[in-house]
C-alpha atoms as a PDB file:
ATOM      1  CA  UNK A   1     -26.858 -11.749   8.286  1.00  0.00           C
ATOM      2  CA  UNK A   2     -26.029  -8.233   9.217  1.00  0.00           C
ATOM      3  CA  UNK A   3     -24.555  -8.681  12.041  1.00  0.00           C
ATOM      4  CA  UNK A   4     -22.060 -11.530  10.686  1.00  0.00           C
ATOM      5  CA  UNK A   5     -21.136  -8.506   7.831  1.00  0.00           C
ATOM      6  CA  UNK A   6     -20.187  -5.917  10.581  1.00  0.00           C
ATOM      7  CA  UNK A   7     -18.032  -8.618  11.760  1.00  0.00           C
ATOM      8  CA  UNK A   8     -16.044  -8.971   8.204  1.00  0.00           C
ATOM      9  CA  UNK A   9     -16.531  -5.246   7.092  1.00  0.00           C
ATOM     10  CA  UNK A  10     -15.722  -1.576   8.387  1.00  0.00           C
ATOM     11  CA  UNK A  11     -15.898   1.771   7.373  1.00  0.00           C
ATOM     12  CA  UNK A  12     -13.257   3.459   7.644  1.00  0.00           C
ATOM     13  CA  UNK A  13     -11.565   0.064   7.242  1.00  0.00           C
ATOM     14  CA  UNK A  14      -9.283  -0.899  10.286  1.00  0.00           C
ATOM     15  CA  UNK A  15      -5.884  -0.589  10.460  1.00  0.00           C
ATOM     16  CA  UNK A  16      -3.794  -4.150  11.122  1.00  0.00           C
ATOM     17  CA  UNK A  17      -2.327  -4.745  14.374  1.00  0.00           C
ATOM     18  CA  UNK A  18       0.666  -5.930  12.710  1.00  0.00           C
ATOM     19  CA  UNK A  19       2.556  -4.881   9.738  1.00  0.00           C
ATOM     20  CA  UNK A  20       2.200  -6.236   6.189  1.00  0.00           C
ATOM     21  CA  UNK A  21       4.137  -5.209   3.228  1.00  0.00           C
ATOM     22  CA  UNK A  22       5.114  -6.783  -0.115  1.00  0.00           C
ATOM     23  CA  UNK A  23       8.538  -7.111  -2.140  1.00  0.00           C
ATOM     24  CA  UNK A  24       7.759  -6.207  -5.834  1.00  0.00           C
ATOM     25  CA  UNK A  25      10.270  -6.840  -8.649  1.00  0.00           C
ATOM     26  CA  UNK A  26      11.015  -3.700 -11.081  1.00  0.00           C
ATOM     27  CA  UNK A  27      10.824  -6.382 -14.332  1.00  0.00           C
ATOM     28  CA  UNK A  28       7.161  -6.315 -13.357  1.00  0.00           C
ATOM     29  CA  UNK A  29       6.373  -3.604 -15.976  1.00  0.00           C
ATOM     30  CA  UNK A  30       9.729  -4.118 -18.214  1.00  0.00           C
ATOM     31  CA  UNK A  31       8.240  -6.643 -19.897  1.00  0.00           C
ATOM     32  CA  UNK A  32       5.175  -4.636 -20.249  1.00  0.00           C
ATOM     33  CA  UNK A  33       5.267  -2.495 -24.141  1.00  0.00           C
ATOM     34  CA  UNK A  34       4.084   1.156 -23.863  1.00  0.00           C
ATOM     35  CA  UNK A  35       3.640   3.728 -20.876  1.00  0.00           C
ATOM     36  CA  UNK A  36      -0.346   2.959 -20.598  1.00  0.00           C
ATOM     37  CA  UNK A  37       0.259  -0.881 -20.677  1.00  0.00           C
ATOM     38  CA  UNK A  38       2.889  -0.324 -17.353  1.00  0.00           C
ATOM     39  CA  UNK A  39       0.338   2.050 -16.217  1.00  0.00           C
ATOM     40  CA  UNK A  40      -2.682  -0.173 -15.926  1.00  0.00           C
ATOM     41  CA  UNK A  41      -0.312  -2.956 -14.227  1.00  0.00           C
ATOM     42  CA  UNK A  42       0.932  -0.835 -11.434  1.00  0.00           C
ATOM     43  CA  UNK A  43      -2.926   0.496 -11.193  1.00  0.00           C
ATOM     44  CA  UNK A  44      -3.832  -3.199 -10.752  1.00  0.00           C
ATOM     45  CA  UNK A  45      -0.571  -3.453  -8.011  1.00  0.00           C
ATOM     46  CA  UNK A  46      -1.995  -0.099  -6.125  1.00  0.00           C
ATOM     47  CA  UNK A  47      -5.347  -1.805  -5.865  1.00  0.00           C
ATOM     48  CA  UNK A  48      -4.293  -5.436  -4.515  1.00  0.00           C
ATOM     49  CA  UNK A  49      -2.263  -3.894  -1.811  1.00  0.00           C
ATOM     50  CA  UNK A  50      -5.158  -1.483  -0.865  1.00  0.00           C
ATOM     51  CA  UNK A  51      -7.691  -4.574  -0.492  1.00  0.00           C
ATOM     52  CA  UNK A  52      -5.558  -6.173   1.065  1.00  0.00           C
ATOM     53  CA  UNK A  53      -4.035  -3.351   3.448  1.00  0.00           C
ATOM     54  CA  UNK A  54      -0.823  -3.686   2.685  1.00  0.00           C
ATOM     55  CA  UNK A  55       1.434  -1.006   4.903  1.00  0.00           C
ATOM     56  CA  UNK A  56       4.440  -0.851   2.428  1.00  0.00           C
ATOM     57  CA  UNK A  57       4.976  -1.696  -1.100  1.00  0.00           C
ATOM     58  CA  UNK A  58       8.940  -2.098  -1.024  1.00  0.00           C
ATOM     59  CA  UNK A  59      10.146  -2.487  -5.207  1.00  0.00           C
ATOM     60  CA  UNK A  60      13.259  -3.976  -6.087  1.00  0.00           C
ATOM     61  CA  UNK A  61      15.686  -3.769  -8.667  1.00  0.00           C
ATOM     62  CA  UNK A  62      15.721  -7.146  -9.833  1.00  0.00           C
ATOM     63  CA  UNK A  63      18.177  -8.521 -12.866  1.00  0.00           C
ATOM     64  CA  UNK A  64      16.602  -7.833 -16.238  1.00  0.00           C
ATOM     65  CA  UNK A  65      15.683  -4.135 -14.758  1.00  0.00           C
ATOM     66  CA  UNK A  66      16.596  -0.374 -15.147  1.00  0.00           C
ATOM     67  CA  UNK A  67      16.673   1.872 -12.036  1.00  0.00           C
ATOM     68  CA  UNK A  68      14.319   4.131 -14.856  1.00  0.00           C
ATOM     69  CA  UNK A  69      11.563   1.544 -13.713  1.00  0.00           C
ATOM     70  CA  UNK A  70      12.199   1.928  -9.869  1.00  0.00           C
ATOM     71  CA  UNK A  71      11.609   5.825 -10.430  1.00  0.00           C
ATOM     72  CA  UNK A  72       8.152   5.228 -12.597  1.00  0.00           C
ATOM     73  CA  UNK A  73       6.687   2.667 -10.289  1.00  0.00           C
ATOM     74  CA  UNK A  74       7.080   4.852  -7.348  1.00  0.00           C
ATOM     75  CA  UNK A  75       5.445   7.523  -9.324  1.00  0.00           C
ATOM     76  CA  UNK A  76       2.643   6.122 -10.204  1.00  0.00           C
ATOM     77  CA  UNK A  77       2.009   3.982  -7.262  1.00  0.00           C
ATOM     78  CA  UNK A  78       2.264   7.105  -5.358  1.00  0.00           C
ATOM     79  CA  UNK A  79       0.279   8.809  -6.888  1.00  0.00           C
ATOM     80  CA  UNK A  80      -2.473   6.573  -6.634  1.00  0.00           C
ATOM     81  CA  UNK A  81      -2.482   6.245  -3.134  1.00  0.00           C
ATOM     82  CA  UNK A  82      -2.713  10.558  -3.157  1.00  0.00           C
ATOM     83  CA  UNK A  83      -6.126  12.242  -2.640  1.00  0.00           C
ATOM     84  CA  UNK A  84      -7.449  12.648  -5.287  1.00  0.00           C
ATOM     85  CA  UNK A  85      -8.029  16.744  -4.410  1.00  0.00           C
ATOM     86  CA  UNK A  86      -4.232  16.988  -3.127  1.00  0.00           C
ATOM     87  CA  UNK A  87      -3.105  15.294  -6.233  1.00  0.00           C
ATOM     88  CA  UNK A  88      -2.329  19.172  -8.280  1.00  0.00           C
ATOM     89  CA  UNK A  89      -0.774  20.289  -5.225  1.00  0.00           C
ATOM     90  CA  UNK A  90       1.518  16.891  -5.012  1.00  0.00           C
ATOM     91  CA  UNK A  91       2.533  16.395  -8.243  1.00  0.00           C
ATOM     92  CA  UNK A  92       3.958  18.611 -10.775  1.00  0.00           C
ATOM     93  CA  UNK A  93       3.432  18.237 -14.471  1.00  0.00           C
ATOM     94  CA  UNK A  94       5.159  14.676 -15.382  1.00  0.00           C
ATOM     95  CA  UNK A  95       5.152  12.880 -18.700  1.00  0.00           C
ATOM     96  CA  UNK A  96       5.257   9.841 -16.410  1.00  0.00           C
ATOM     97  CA  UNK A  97       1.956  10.293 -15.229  1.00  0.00           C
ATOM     98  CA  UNK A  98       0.300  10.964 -18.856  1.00  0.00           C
ATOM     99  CA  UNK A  99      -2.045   7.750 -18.472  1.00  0.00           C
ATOM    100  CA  UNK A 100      -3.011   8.459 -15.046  1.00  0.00           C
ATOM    101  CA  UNK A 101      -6.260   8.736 -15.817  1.00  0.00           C
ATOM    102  CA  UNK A 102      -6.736   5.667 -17.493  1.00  0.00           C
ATOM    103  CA  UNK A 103      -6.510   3.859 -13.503  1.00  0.00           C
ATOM    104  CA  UNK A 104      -9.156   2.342 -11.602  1.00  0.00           C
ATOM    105  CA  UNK A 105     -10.256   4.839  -8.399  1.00  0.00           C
ATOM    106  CA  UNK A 106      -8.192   3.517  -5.325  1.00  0.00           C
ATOM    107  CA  UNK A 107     -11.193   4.174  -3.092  1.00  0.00           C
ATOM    108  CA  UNK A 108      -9.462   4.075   0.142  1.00  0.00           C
ATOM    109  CA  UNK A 109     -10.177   5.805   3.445  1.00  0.00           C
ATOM    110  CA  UNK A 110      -8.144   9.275   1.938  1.00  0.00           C
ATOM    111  CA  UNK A 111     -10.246   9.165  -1.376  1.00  0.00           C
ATOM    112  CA  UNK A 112     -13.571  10.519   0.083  1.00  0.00           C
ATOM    113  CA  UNK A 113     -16.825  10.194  -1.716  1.00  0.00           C
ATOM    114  CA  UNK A 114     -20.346  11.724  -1.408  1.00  0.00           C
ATOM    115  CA  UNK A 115     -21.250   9.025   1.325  1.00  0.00           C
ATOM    116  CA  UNK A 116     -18.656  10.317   3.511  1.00  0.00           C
ATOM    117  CA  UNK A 117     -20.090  13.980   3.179  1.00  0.00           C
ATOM    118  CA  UNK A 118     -23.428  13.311   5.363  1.00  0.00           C
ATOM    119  CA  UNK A 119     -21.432  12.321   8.155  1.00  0.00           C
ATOM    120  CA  UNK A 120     -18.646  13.312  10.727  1.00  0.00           C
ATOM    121  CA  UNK A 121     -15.475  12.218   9.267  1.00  0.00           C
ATOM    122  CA  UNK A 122     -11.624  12.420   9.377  1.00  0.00           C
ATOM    123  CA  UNK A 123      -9.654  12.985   5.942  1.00  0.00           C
ATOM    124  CA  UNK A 124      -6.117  14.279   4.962  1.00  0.00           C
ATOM    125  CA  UNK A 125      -5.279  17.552   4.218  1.00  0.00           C
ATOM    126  CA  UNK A 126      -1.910  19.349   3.202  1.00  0.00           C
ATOM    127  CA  UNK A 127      -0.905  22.497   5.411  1.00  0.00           C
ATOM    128  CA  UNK A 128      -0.483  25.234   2.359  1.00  0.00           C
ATOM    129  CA  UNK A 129       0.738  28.202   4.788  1.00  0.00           C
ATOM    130  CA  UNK A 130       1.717  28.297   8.846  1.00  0.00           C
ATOM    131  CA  UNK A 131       2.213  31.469  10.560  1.00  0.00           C
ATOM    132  CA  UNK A 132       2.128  32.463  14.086  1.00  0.00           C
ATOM    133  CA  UNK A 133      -1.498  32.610  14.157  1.00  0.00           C
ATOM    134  CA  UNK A 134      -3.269  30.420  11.771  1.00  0.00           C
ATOM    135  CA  UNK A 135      -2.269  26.916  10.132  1.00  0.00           C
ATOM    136  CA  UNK A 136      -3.818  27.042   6.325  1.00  0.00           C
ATOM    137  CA  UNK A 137      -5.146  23.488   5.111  1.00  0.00           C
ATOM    138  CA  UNK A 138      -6.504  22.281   1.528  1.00  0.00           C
ATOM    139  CA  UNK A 139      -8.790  19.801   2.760  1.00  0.00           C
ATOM    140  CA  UNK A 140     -10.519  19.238  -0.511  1.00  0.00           C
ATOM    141  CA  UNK A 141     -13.309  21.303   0.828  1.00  0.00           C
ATOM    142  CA  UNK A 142     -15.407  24.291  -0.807  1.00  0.00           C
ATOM    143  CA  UNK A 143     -12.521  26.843   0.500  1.00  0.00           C
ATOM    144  CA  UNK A 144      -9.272  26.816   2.390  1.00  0.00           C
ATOM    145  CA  UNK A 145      -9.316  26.042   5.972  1.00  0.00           C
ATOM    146  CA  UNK A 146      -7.202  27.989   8.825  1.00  0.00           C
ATOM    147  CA  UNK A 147      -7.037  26.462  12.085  1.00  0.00           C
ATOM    148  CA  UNK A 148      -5.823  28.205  14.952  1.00  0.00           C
ATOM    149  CA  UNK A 149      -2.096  27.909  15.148  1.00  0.00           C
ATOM    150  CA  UNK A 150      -1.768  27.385  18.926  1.00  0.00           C
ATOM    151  CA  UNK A 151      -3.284  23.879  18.768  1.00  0.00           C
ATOM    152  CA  UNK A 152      -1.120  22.642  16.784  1.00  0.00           C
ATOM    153  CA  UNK A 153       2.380  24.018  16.789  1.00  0.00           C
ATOM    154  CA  UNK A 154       3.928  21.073  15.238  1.00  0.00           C
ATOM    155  CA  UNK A 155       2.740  21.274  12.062  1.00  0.00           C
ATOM    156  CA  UNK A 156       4.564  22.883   9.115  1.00  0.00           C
ATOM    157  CA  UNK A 157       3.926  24.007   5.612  1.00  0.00           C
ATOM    158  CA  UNK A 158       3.729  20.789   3.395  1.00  0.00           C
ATOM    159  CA  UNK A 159       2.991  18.588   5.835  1.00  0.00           C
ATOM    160  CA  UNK A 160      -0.009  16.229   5.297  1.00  0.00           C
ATOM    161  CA  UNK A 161      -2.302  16.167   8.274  1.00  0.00           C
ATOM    162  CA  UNK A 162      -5.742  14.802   9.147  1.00  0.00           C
ATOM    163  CA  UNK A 163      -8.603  16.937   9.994  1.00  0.00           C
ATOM    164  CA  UNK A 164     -12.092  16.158  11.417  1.00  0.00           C
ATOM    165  CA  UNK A 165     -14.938  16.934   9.368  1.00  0.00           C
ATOM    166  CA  UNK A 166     -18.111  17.518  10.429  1.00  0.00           C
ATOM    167  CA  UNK A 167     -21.599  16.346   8.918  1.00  0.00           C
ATOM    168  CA  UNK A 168     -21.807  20.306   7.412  1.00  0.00           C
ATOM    169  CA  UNK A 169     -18.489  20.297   5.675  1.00  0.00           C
ATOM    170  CA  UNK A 170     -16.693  22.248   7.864  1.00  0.00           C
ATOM    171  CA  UNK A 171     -13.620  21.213   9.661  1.00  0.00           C
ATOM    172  CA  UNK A 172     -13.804  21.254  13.806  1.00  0.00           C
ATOM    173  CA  UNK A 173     -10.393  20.086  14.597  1.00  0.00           C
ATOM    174  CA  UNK A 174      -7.284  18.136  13.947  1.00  0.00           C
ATOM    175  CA  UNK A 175      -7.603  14.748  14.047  1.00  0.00           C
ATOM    176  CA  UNK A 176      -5.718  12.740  16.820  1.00  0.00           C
ATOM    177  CA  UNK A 177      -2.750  10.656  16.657  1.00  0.00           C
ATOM    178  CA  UNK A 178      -4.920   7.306  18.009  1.00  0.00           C
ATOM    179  CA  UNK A 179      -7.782   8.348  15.789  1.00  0.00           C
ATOM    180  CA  UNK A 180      -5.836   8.458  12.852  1.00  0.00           C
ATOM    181  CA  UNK A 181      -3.825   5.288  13.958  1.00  0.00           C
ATOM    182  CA  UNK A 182      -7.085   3.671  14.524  1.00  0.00           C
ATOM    183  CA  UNK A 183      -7.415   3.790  10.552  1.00  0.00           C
ATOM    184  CA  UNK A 184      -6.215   2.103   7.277  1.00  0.00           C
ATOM    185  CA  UNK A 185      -5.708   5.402   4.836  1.00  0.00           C
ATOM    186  CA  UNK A 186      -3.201   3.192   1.768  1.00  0.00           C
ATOM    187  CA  UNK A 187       0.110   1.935   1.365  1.00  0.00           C
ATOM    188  CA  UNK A 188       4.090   3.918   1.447  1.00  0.00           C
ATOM    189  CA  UNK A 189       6.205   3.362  -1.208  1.00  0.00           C
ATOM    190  CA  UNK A 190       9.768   2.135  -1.036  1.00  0.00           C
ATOM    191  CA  UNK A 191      12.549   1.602  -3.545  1.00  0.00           C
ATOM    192  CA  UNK A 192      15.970  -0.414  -3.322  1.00  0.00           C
ATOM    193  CA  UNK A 193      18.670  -1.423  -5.594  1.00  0.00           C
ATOM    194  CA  UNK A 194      18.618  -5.301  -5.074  1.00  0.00           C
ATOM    195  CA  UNK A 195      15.821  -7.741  -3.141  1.00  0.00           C
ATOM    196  CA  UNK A 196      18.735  -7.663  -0.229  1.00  0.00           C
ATOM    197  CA  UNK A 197      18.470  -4.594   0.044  1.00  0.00           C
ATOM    198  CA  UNK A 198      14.836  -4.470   0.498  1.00  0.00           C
ATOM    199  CA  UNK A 199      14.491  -7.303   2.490  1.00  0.00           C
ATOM    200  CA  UNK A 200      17.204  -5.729   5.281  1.00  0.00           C
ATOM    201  CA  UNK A 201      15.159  -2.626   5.459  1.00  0.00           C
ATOM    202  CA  UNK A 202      12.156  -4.497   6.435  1.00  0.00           C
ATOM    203  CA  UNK A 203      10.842  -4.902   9.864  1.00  0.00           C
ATOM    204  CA  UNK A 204       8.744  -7.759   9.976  1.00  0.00           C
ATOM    205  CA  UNK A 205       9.173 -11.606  11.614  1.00  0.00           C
ATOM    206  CA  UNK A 206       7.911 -13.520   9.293  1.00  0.00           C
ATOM    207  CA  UNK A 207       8.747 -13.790   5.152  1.00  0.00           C
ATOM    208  CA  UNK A 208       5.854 -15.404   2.883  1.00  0.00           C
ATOM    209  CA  UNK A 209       7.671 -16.408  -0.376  1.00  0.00           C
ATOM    210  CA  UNK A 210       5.553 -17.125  -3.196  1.00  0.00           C
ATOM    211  CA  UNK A 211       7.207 -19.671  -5.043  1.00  0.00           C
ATOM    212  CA  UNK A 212       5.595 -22.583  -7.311  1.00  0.00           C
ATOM    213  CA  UNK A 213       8.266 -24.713  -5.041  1.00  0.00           C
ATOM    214  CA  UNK A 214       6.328 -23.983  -2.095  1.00  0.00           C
ATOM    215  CA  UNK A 215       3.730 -25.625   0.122  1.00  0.00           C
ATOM    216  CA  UNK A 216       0.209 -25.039   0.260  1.00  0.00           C
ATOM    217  CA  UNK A 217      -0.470 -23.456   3.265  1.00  0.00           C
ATOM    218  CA  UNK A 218      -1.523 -26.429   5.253  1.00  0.00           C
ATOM    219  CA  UNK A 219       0.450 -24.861   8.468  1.00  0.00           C
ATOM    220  CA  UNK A 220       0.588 -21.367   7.569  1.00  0.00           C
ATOM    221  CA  UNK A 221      -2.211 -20.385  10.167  1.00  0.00           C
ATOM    222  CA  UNK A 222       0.254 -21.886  13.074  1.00  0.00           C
ATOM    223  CA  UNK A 223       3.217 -19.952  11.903  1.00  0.00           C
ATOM    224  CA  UNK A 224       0.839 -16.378  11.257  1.00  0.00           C
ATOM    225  CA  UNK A 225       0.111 -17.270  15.011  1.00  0.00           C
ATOM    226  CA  UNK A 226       3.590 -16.207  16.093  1.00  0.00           C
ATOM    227  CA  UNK A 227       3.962 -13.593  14.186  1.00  0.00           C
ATOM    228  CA  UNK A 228       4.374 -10.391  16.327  1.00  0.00           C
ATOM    229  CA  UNK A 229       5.974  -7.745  14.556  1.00  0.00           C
ATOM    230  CA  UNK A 230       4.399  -8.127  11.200  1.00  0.00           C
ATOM    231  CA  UNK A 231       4.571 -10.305   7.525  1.00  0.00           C
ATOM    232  CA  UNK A 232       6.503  -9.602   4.402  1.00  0.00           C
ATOM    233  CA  UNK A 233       5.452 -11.359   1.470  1.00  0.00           C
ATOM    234  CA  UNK A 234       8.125 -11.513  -1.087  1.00  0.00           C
ATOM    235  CA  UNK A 235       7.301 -11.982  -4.666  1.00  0.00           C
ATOM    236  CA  UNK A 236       9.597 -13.057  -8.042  1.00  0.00           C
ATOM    237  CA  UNK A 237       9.876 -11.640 -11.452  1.00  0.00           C
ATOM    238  CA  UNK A 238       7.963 -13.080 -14.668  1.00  0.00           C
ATOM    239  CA  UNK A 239      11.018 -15.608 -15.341  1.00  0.00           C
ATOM    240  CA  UNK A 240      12.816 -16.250 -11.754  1.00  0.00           C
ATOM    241  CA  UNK A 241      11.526 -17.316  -8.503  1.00  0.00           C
ATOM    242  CA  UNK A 242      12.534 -14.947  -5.539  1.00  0.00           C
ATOM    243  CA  UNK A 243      14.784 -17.724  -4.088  1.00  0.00           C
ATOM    244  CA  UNK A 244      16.819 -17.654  -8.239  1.00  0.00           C
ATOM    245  CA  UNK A 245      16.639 -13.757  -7.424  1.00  0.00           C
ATOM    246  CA  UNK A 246      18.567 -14.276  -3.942  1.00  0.00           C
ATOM    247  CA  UNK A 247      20.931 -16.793  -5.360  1.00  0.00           C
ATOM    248  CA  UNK A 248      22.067 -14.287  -8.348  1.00  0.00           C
ATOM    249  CA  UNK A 249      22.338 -11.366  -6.094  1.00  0.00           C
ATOM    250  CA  UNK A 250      24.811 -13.593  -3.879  1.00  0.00           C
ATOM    251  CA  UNK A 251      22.424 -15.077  -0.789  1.00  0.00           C
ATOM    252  CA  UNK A 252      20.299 -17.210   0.111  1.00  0.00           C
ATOM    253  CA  UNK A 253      16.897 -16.809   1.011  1.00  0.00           C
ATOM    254  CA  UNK A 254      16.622 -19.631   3.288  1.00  0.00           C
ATOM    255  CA  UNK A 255      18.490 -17.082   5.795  1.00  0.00           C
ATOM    256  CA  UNK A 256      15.403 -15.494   6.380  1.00  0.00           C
ATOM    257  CA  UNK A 257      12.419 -16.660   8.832  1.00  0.00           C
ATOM    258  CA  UNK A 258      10.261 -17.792   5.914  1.00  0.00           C
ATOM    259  CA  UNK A 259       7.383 -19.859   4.700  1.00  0.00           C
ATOM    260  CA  UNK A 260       7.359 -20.649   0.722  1.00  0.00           C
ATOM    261  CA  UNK A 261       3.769 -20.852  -0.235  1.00  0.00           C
ATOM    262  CA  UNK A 262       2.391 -22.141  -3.598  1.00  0.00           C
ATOM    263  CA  UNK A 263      -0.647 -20.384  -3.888  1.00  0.00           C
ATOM    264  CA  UNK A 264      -1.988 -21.463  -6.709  1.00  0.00           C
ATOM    265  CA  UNK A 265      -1.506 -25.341  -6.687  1.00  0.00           C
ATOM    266  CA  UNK A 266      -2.015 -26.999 -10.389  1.00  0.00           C
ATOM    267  CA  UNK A 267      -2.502 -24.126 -11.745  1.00  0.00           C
ATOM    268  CA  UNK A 268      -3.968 -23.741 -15.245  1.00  0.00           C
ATOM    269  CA  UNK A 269      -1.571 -21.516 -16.787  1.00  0.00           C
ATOM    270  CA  UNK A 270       1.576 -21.943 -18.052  1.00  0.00           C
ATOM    271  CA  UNK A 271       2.921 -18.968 -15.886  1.00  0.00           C
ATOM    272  CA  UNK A 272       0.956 -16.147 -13.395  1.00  0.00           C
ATOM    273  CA  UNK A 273       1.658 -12.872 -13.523  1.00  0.00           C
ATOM    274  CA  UNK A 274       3.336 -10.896 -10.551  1.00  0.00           C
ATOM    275  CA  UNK A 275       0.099  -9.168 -10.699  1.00  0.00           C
ATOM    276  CA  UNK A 276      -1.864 -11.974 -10.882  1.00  0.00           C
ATOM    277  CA  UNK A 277       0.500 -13.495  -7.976  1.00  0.00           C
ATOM    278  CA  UNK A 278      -0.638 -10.644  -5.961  1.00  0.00           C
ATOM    279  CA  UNK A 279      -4.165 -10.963  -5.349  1.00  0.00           C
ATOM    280  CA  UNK A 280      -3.764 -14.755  -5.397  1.00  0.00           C
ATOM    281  CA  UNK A 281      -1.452 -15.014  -2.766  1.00  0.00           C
ATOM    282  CA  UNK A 282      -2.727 -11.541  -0.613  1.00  0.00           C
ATOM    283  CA  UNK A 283      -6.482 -13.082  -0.687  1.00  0.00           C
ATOM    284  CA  UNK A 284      -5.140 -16.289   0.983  1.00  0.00           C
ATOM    285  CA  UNK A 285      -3.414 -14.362   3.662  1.00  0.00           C
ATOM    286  CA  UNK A 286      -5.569 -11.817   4.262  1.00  0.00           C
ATOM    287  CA  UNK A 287      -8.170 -14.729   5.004  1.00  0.00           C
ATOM    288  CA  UNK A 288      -5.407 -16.845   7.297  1.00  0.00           C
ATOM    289  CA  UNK A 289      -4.403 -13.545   9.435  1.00  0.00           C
ATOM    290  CA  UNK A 290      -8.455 -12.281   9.759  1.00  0.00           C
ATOM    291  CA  UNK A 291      -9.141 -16.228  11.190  1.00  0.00           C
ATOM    292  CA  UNK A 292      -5.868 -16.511  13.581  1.00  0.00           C
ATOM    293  CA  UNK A 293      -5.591 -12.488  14.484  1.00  0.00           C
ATOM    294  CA  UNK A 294      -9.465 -11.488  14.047  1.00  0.00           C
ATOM    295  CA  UNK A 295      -8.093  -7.994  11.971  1.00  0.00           C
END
């Protein structure tokens, strides 16, 4: 039994070899009433695309929306995905993150727990001063950390980098590009004014839509097998399908390279939540691209 778990589990979890993000309406928290209500959503967001390891959360303005709700989502997804010990030095004093603390831990590979402590591991830390000599890191650790400037000339003040810590709490070294590649440490955060624009900026070769019009994933593992670049899954507002979105911002989605899935066939419910949506539709995936890819 163990050894069929070290086959489905990791720690630090792996990252992909191919690129997943999701398109997330802005209405997702307009119809929500009160700043802990949108709060708790978005915390529920943060934590379906870290299961899942989503690479990029990309929100859209959708119709029905304010470009005030672009601005708090990114906030607060943001800063979820922050160490928690970098989180003072990140974020300044913001009534829009006043229910913060009312969100479920993240708990990805950044948010390091007493576990991690007995044993070598890498973590992120943000350079706080760079001179000629030394490079200054908060690392979350007992005291700040200076590093010898010379191995790392790159690096400059605010940048977040990733150190190596060892089983004693001390920090031996920088971590390495392919070590730190090798790694799933949360989602990026984009924001753009219309689902257009969001879906140009993306990179990816294939576009899940989730759509009650869709199929039911019957070929969906033949058309993940293609996939090289990476997946975008692109999800609708509580009232409009993402193909109603494209129509009313002047397109059509058909355009795209895309497979409409119906992930939740018969469902019980007179309507699921964008939230809800999310870990429906991410589970299946995530299952479809671990059988076809084996990541």
């Amino acid at each position: 039994m163990t050894k069929d778990l070290d086959k489905v589990f990791a720690w630090p979890p792996p990252e992909r070899g191919l690129g997943l993000s999701i398109h997330i309406p802005s209405s997702l928290i307009s119809v929500e009433h009160g700043i802990a209500k949108r709060t708790m959503v978005l915390g529920l967001v943060a934590r379906a695309a870290a299961i899942f390891r989503v690479r990029k959360i990309r929100v859209y303005r959708d119709p029905g929306s304010s470009a005030r709700d672009l601005i708090f989502m990114r906030k607060i997804l943001e800063y979820m995905a922050s160490p928690p010990y970098l989180r003072k030095k990140l974020f300044k004093i913001d009534r829009d993150l006043r229910a913060v603390g009312l969100l479920p831990p993240l708990a990805t590979a950044s948010h390091v727990t007493e576990e991690d402590l007995v044993r070598e591991h890498i973590r992120p830390a943000l350079a706080l001063s760079v001179d000629n000599r030394n490079i200054c890191l908060e690392a979350g650790l007992a005291r700040i950390v200076c590093l010898d400037a010379n191995k790392a000339k790159w690096v400059r003040k605010g940048d977040l980098v990733y150190v190596v810590v060892t089983p004693n709490g001390s920090v031996s070294r920088l971590a390495t590009q392919g070590e730190v590649e090798s790694i799933y440490w949360g989602y990026s955060v984009e924001i753009y004014d219309s689902l257009k624009d969001s879906v140009k900026a993306s990179d990816e070769d294939l576009y899940i839509v989730s759509t009650k019009e869709g199929s039911h994933g019957e070929d969906l593992a033949a058309r993940i097998e293609g996939v090289r670049k990476g997946i975008s899954v692109i999800f609708g507002s509580p009232d409009k399908d993402p193909d109603e979105i494209a129509e009313e911002e002047g397109w059509n989605i058909d355009m795209l390279n895309h497979y409409k899935l119906n992930s939740a066939p018969l469902q019980g419910v007179r309507s699921i939540r964008t939230y809800e949506a999310l870990y429906i539709t991410l589970a299946i995936l995530n299952s479809v691209i671990f059988k076809v890819k084996r990541f």
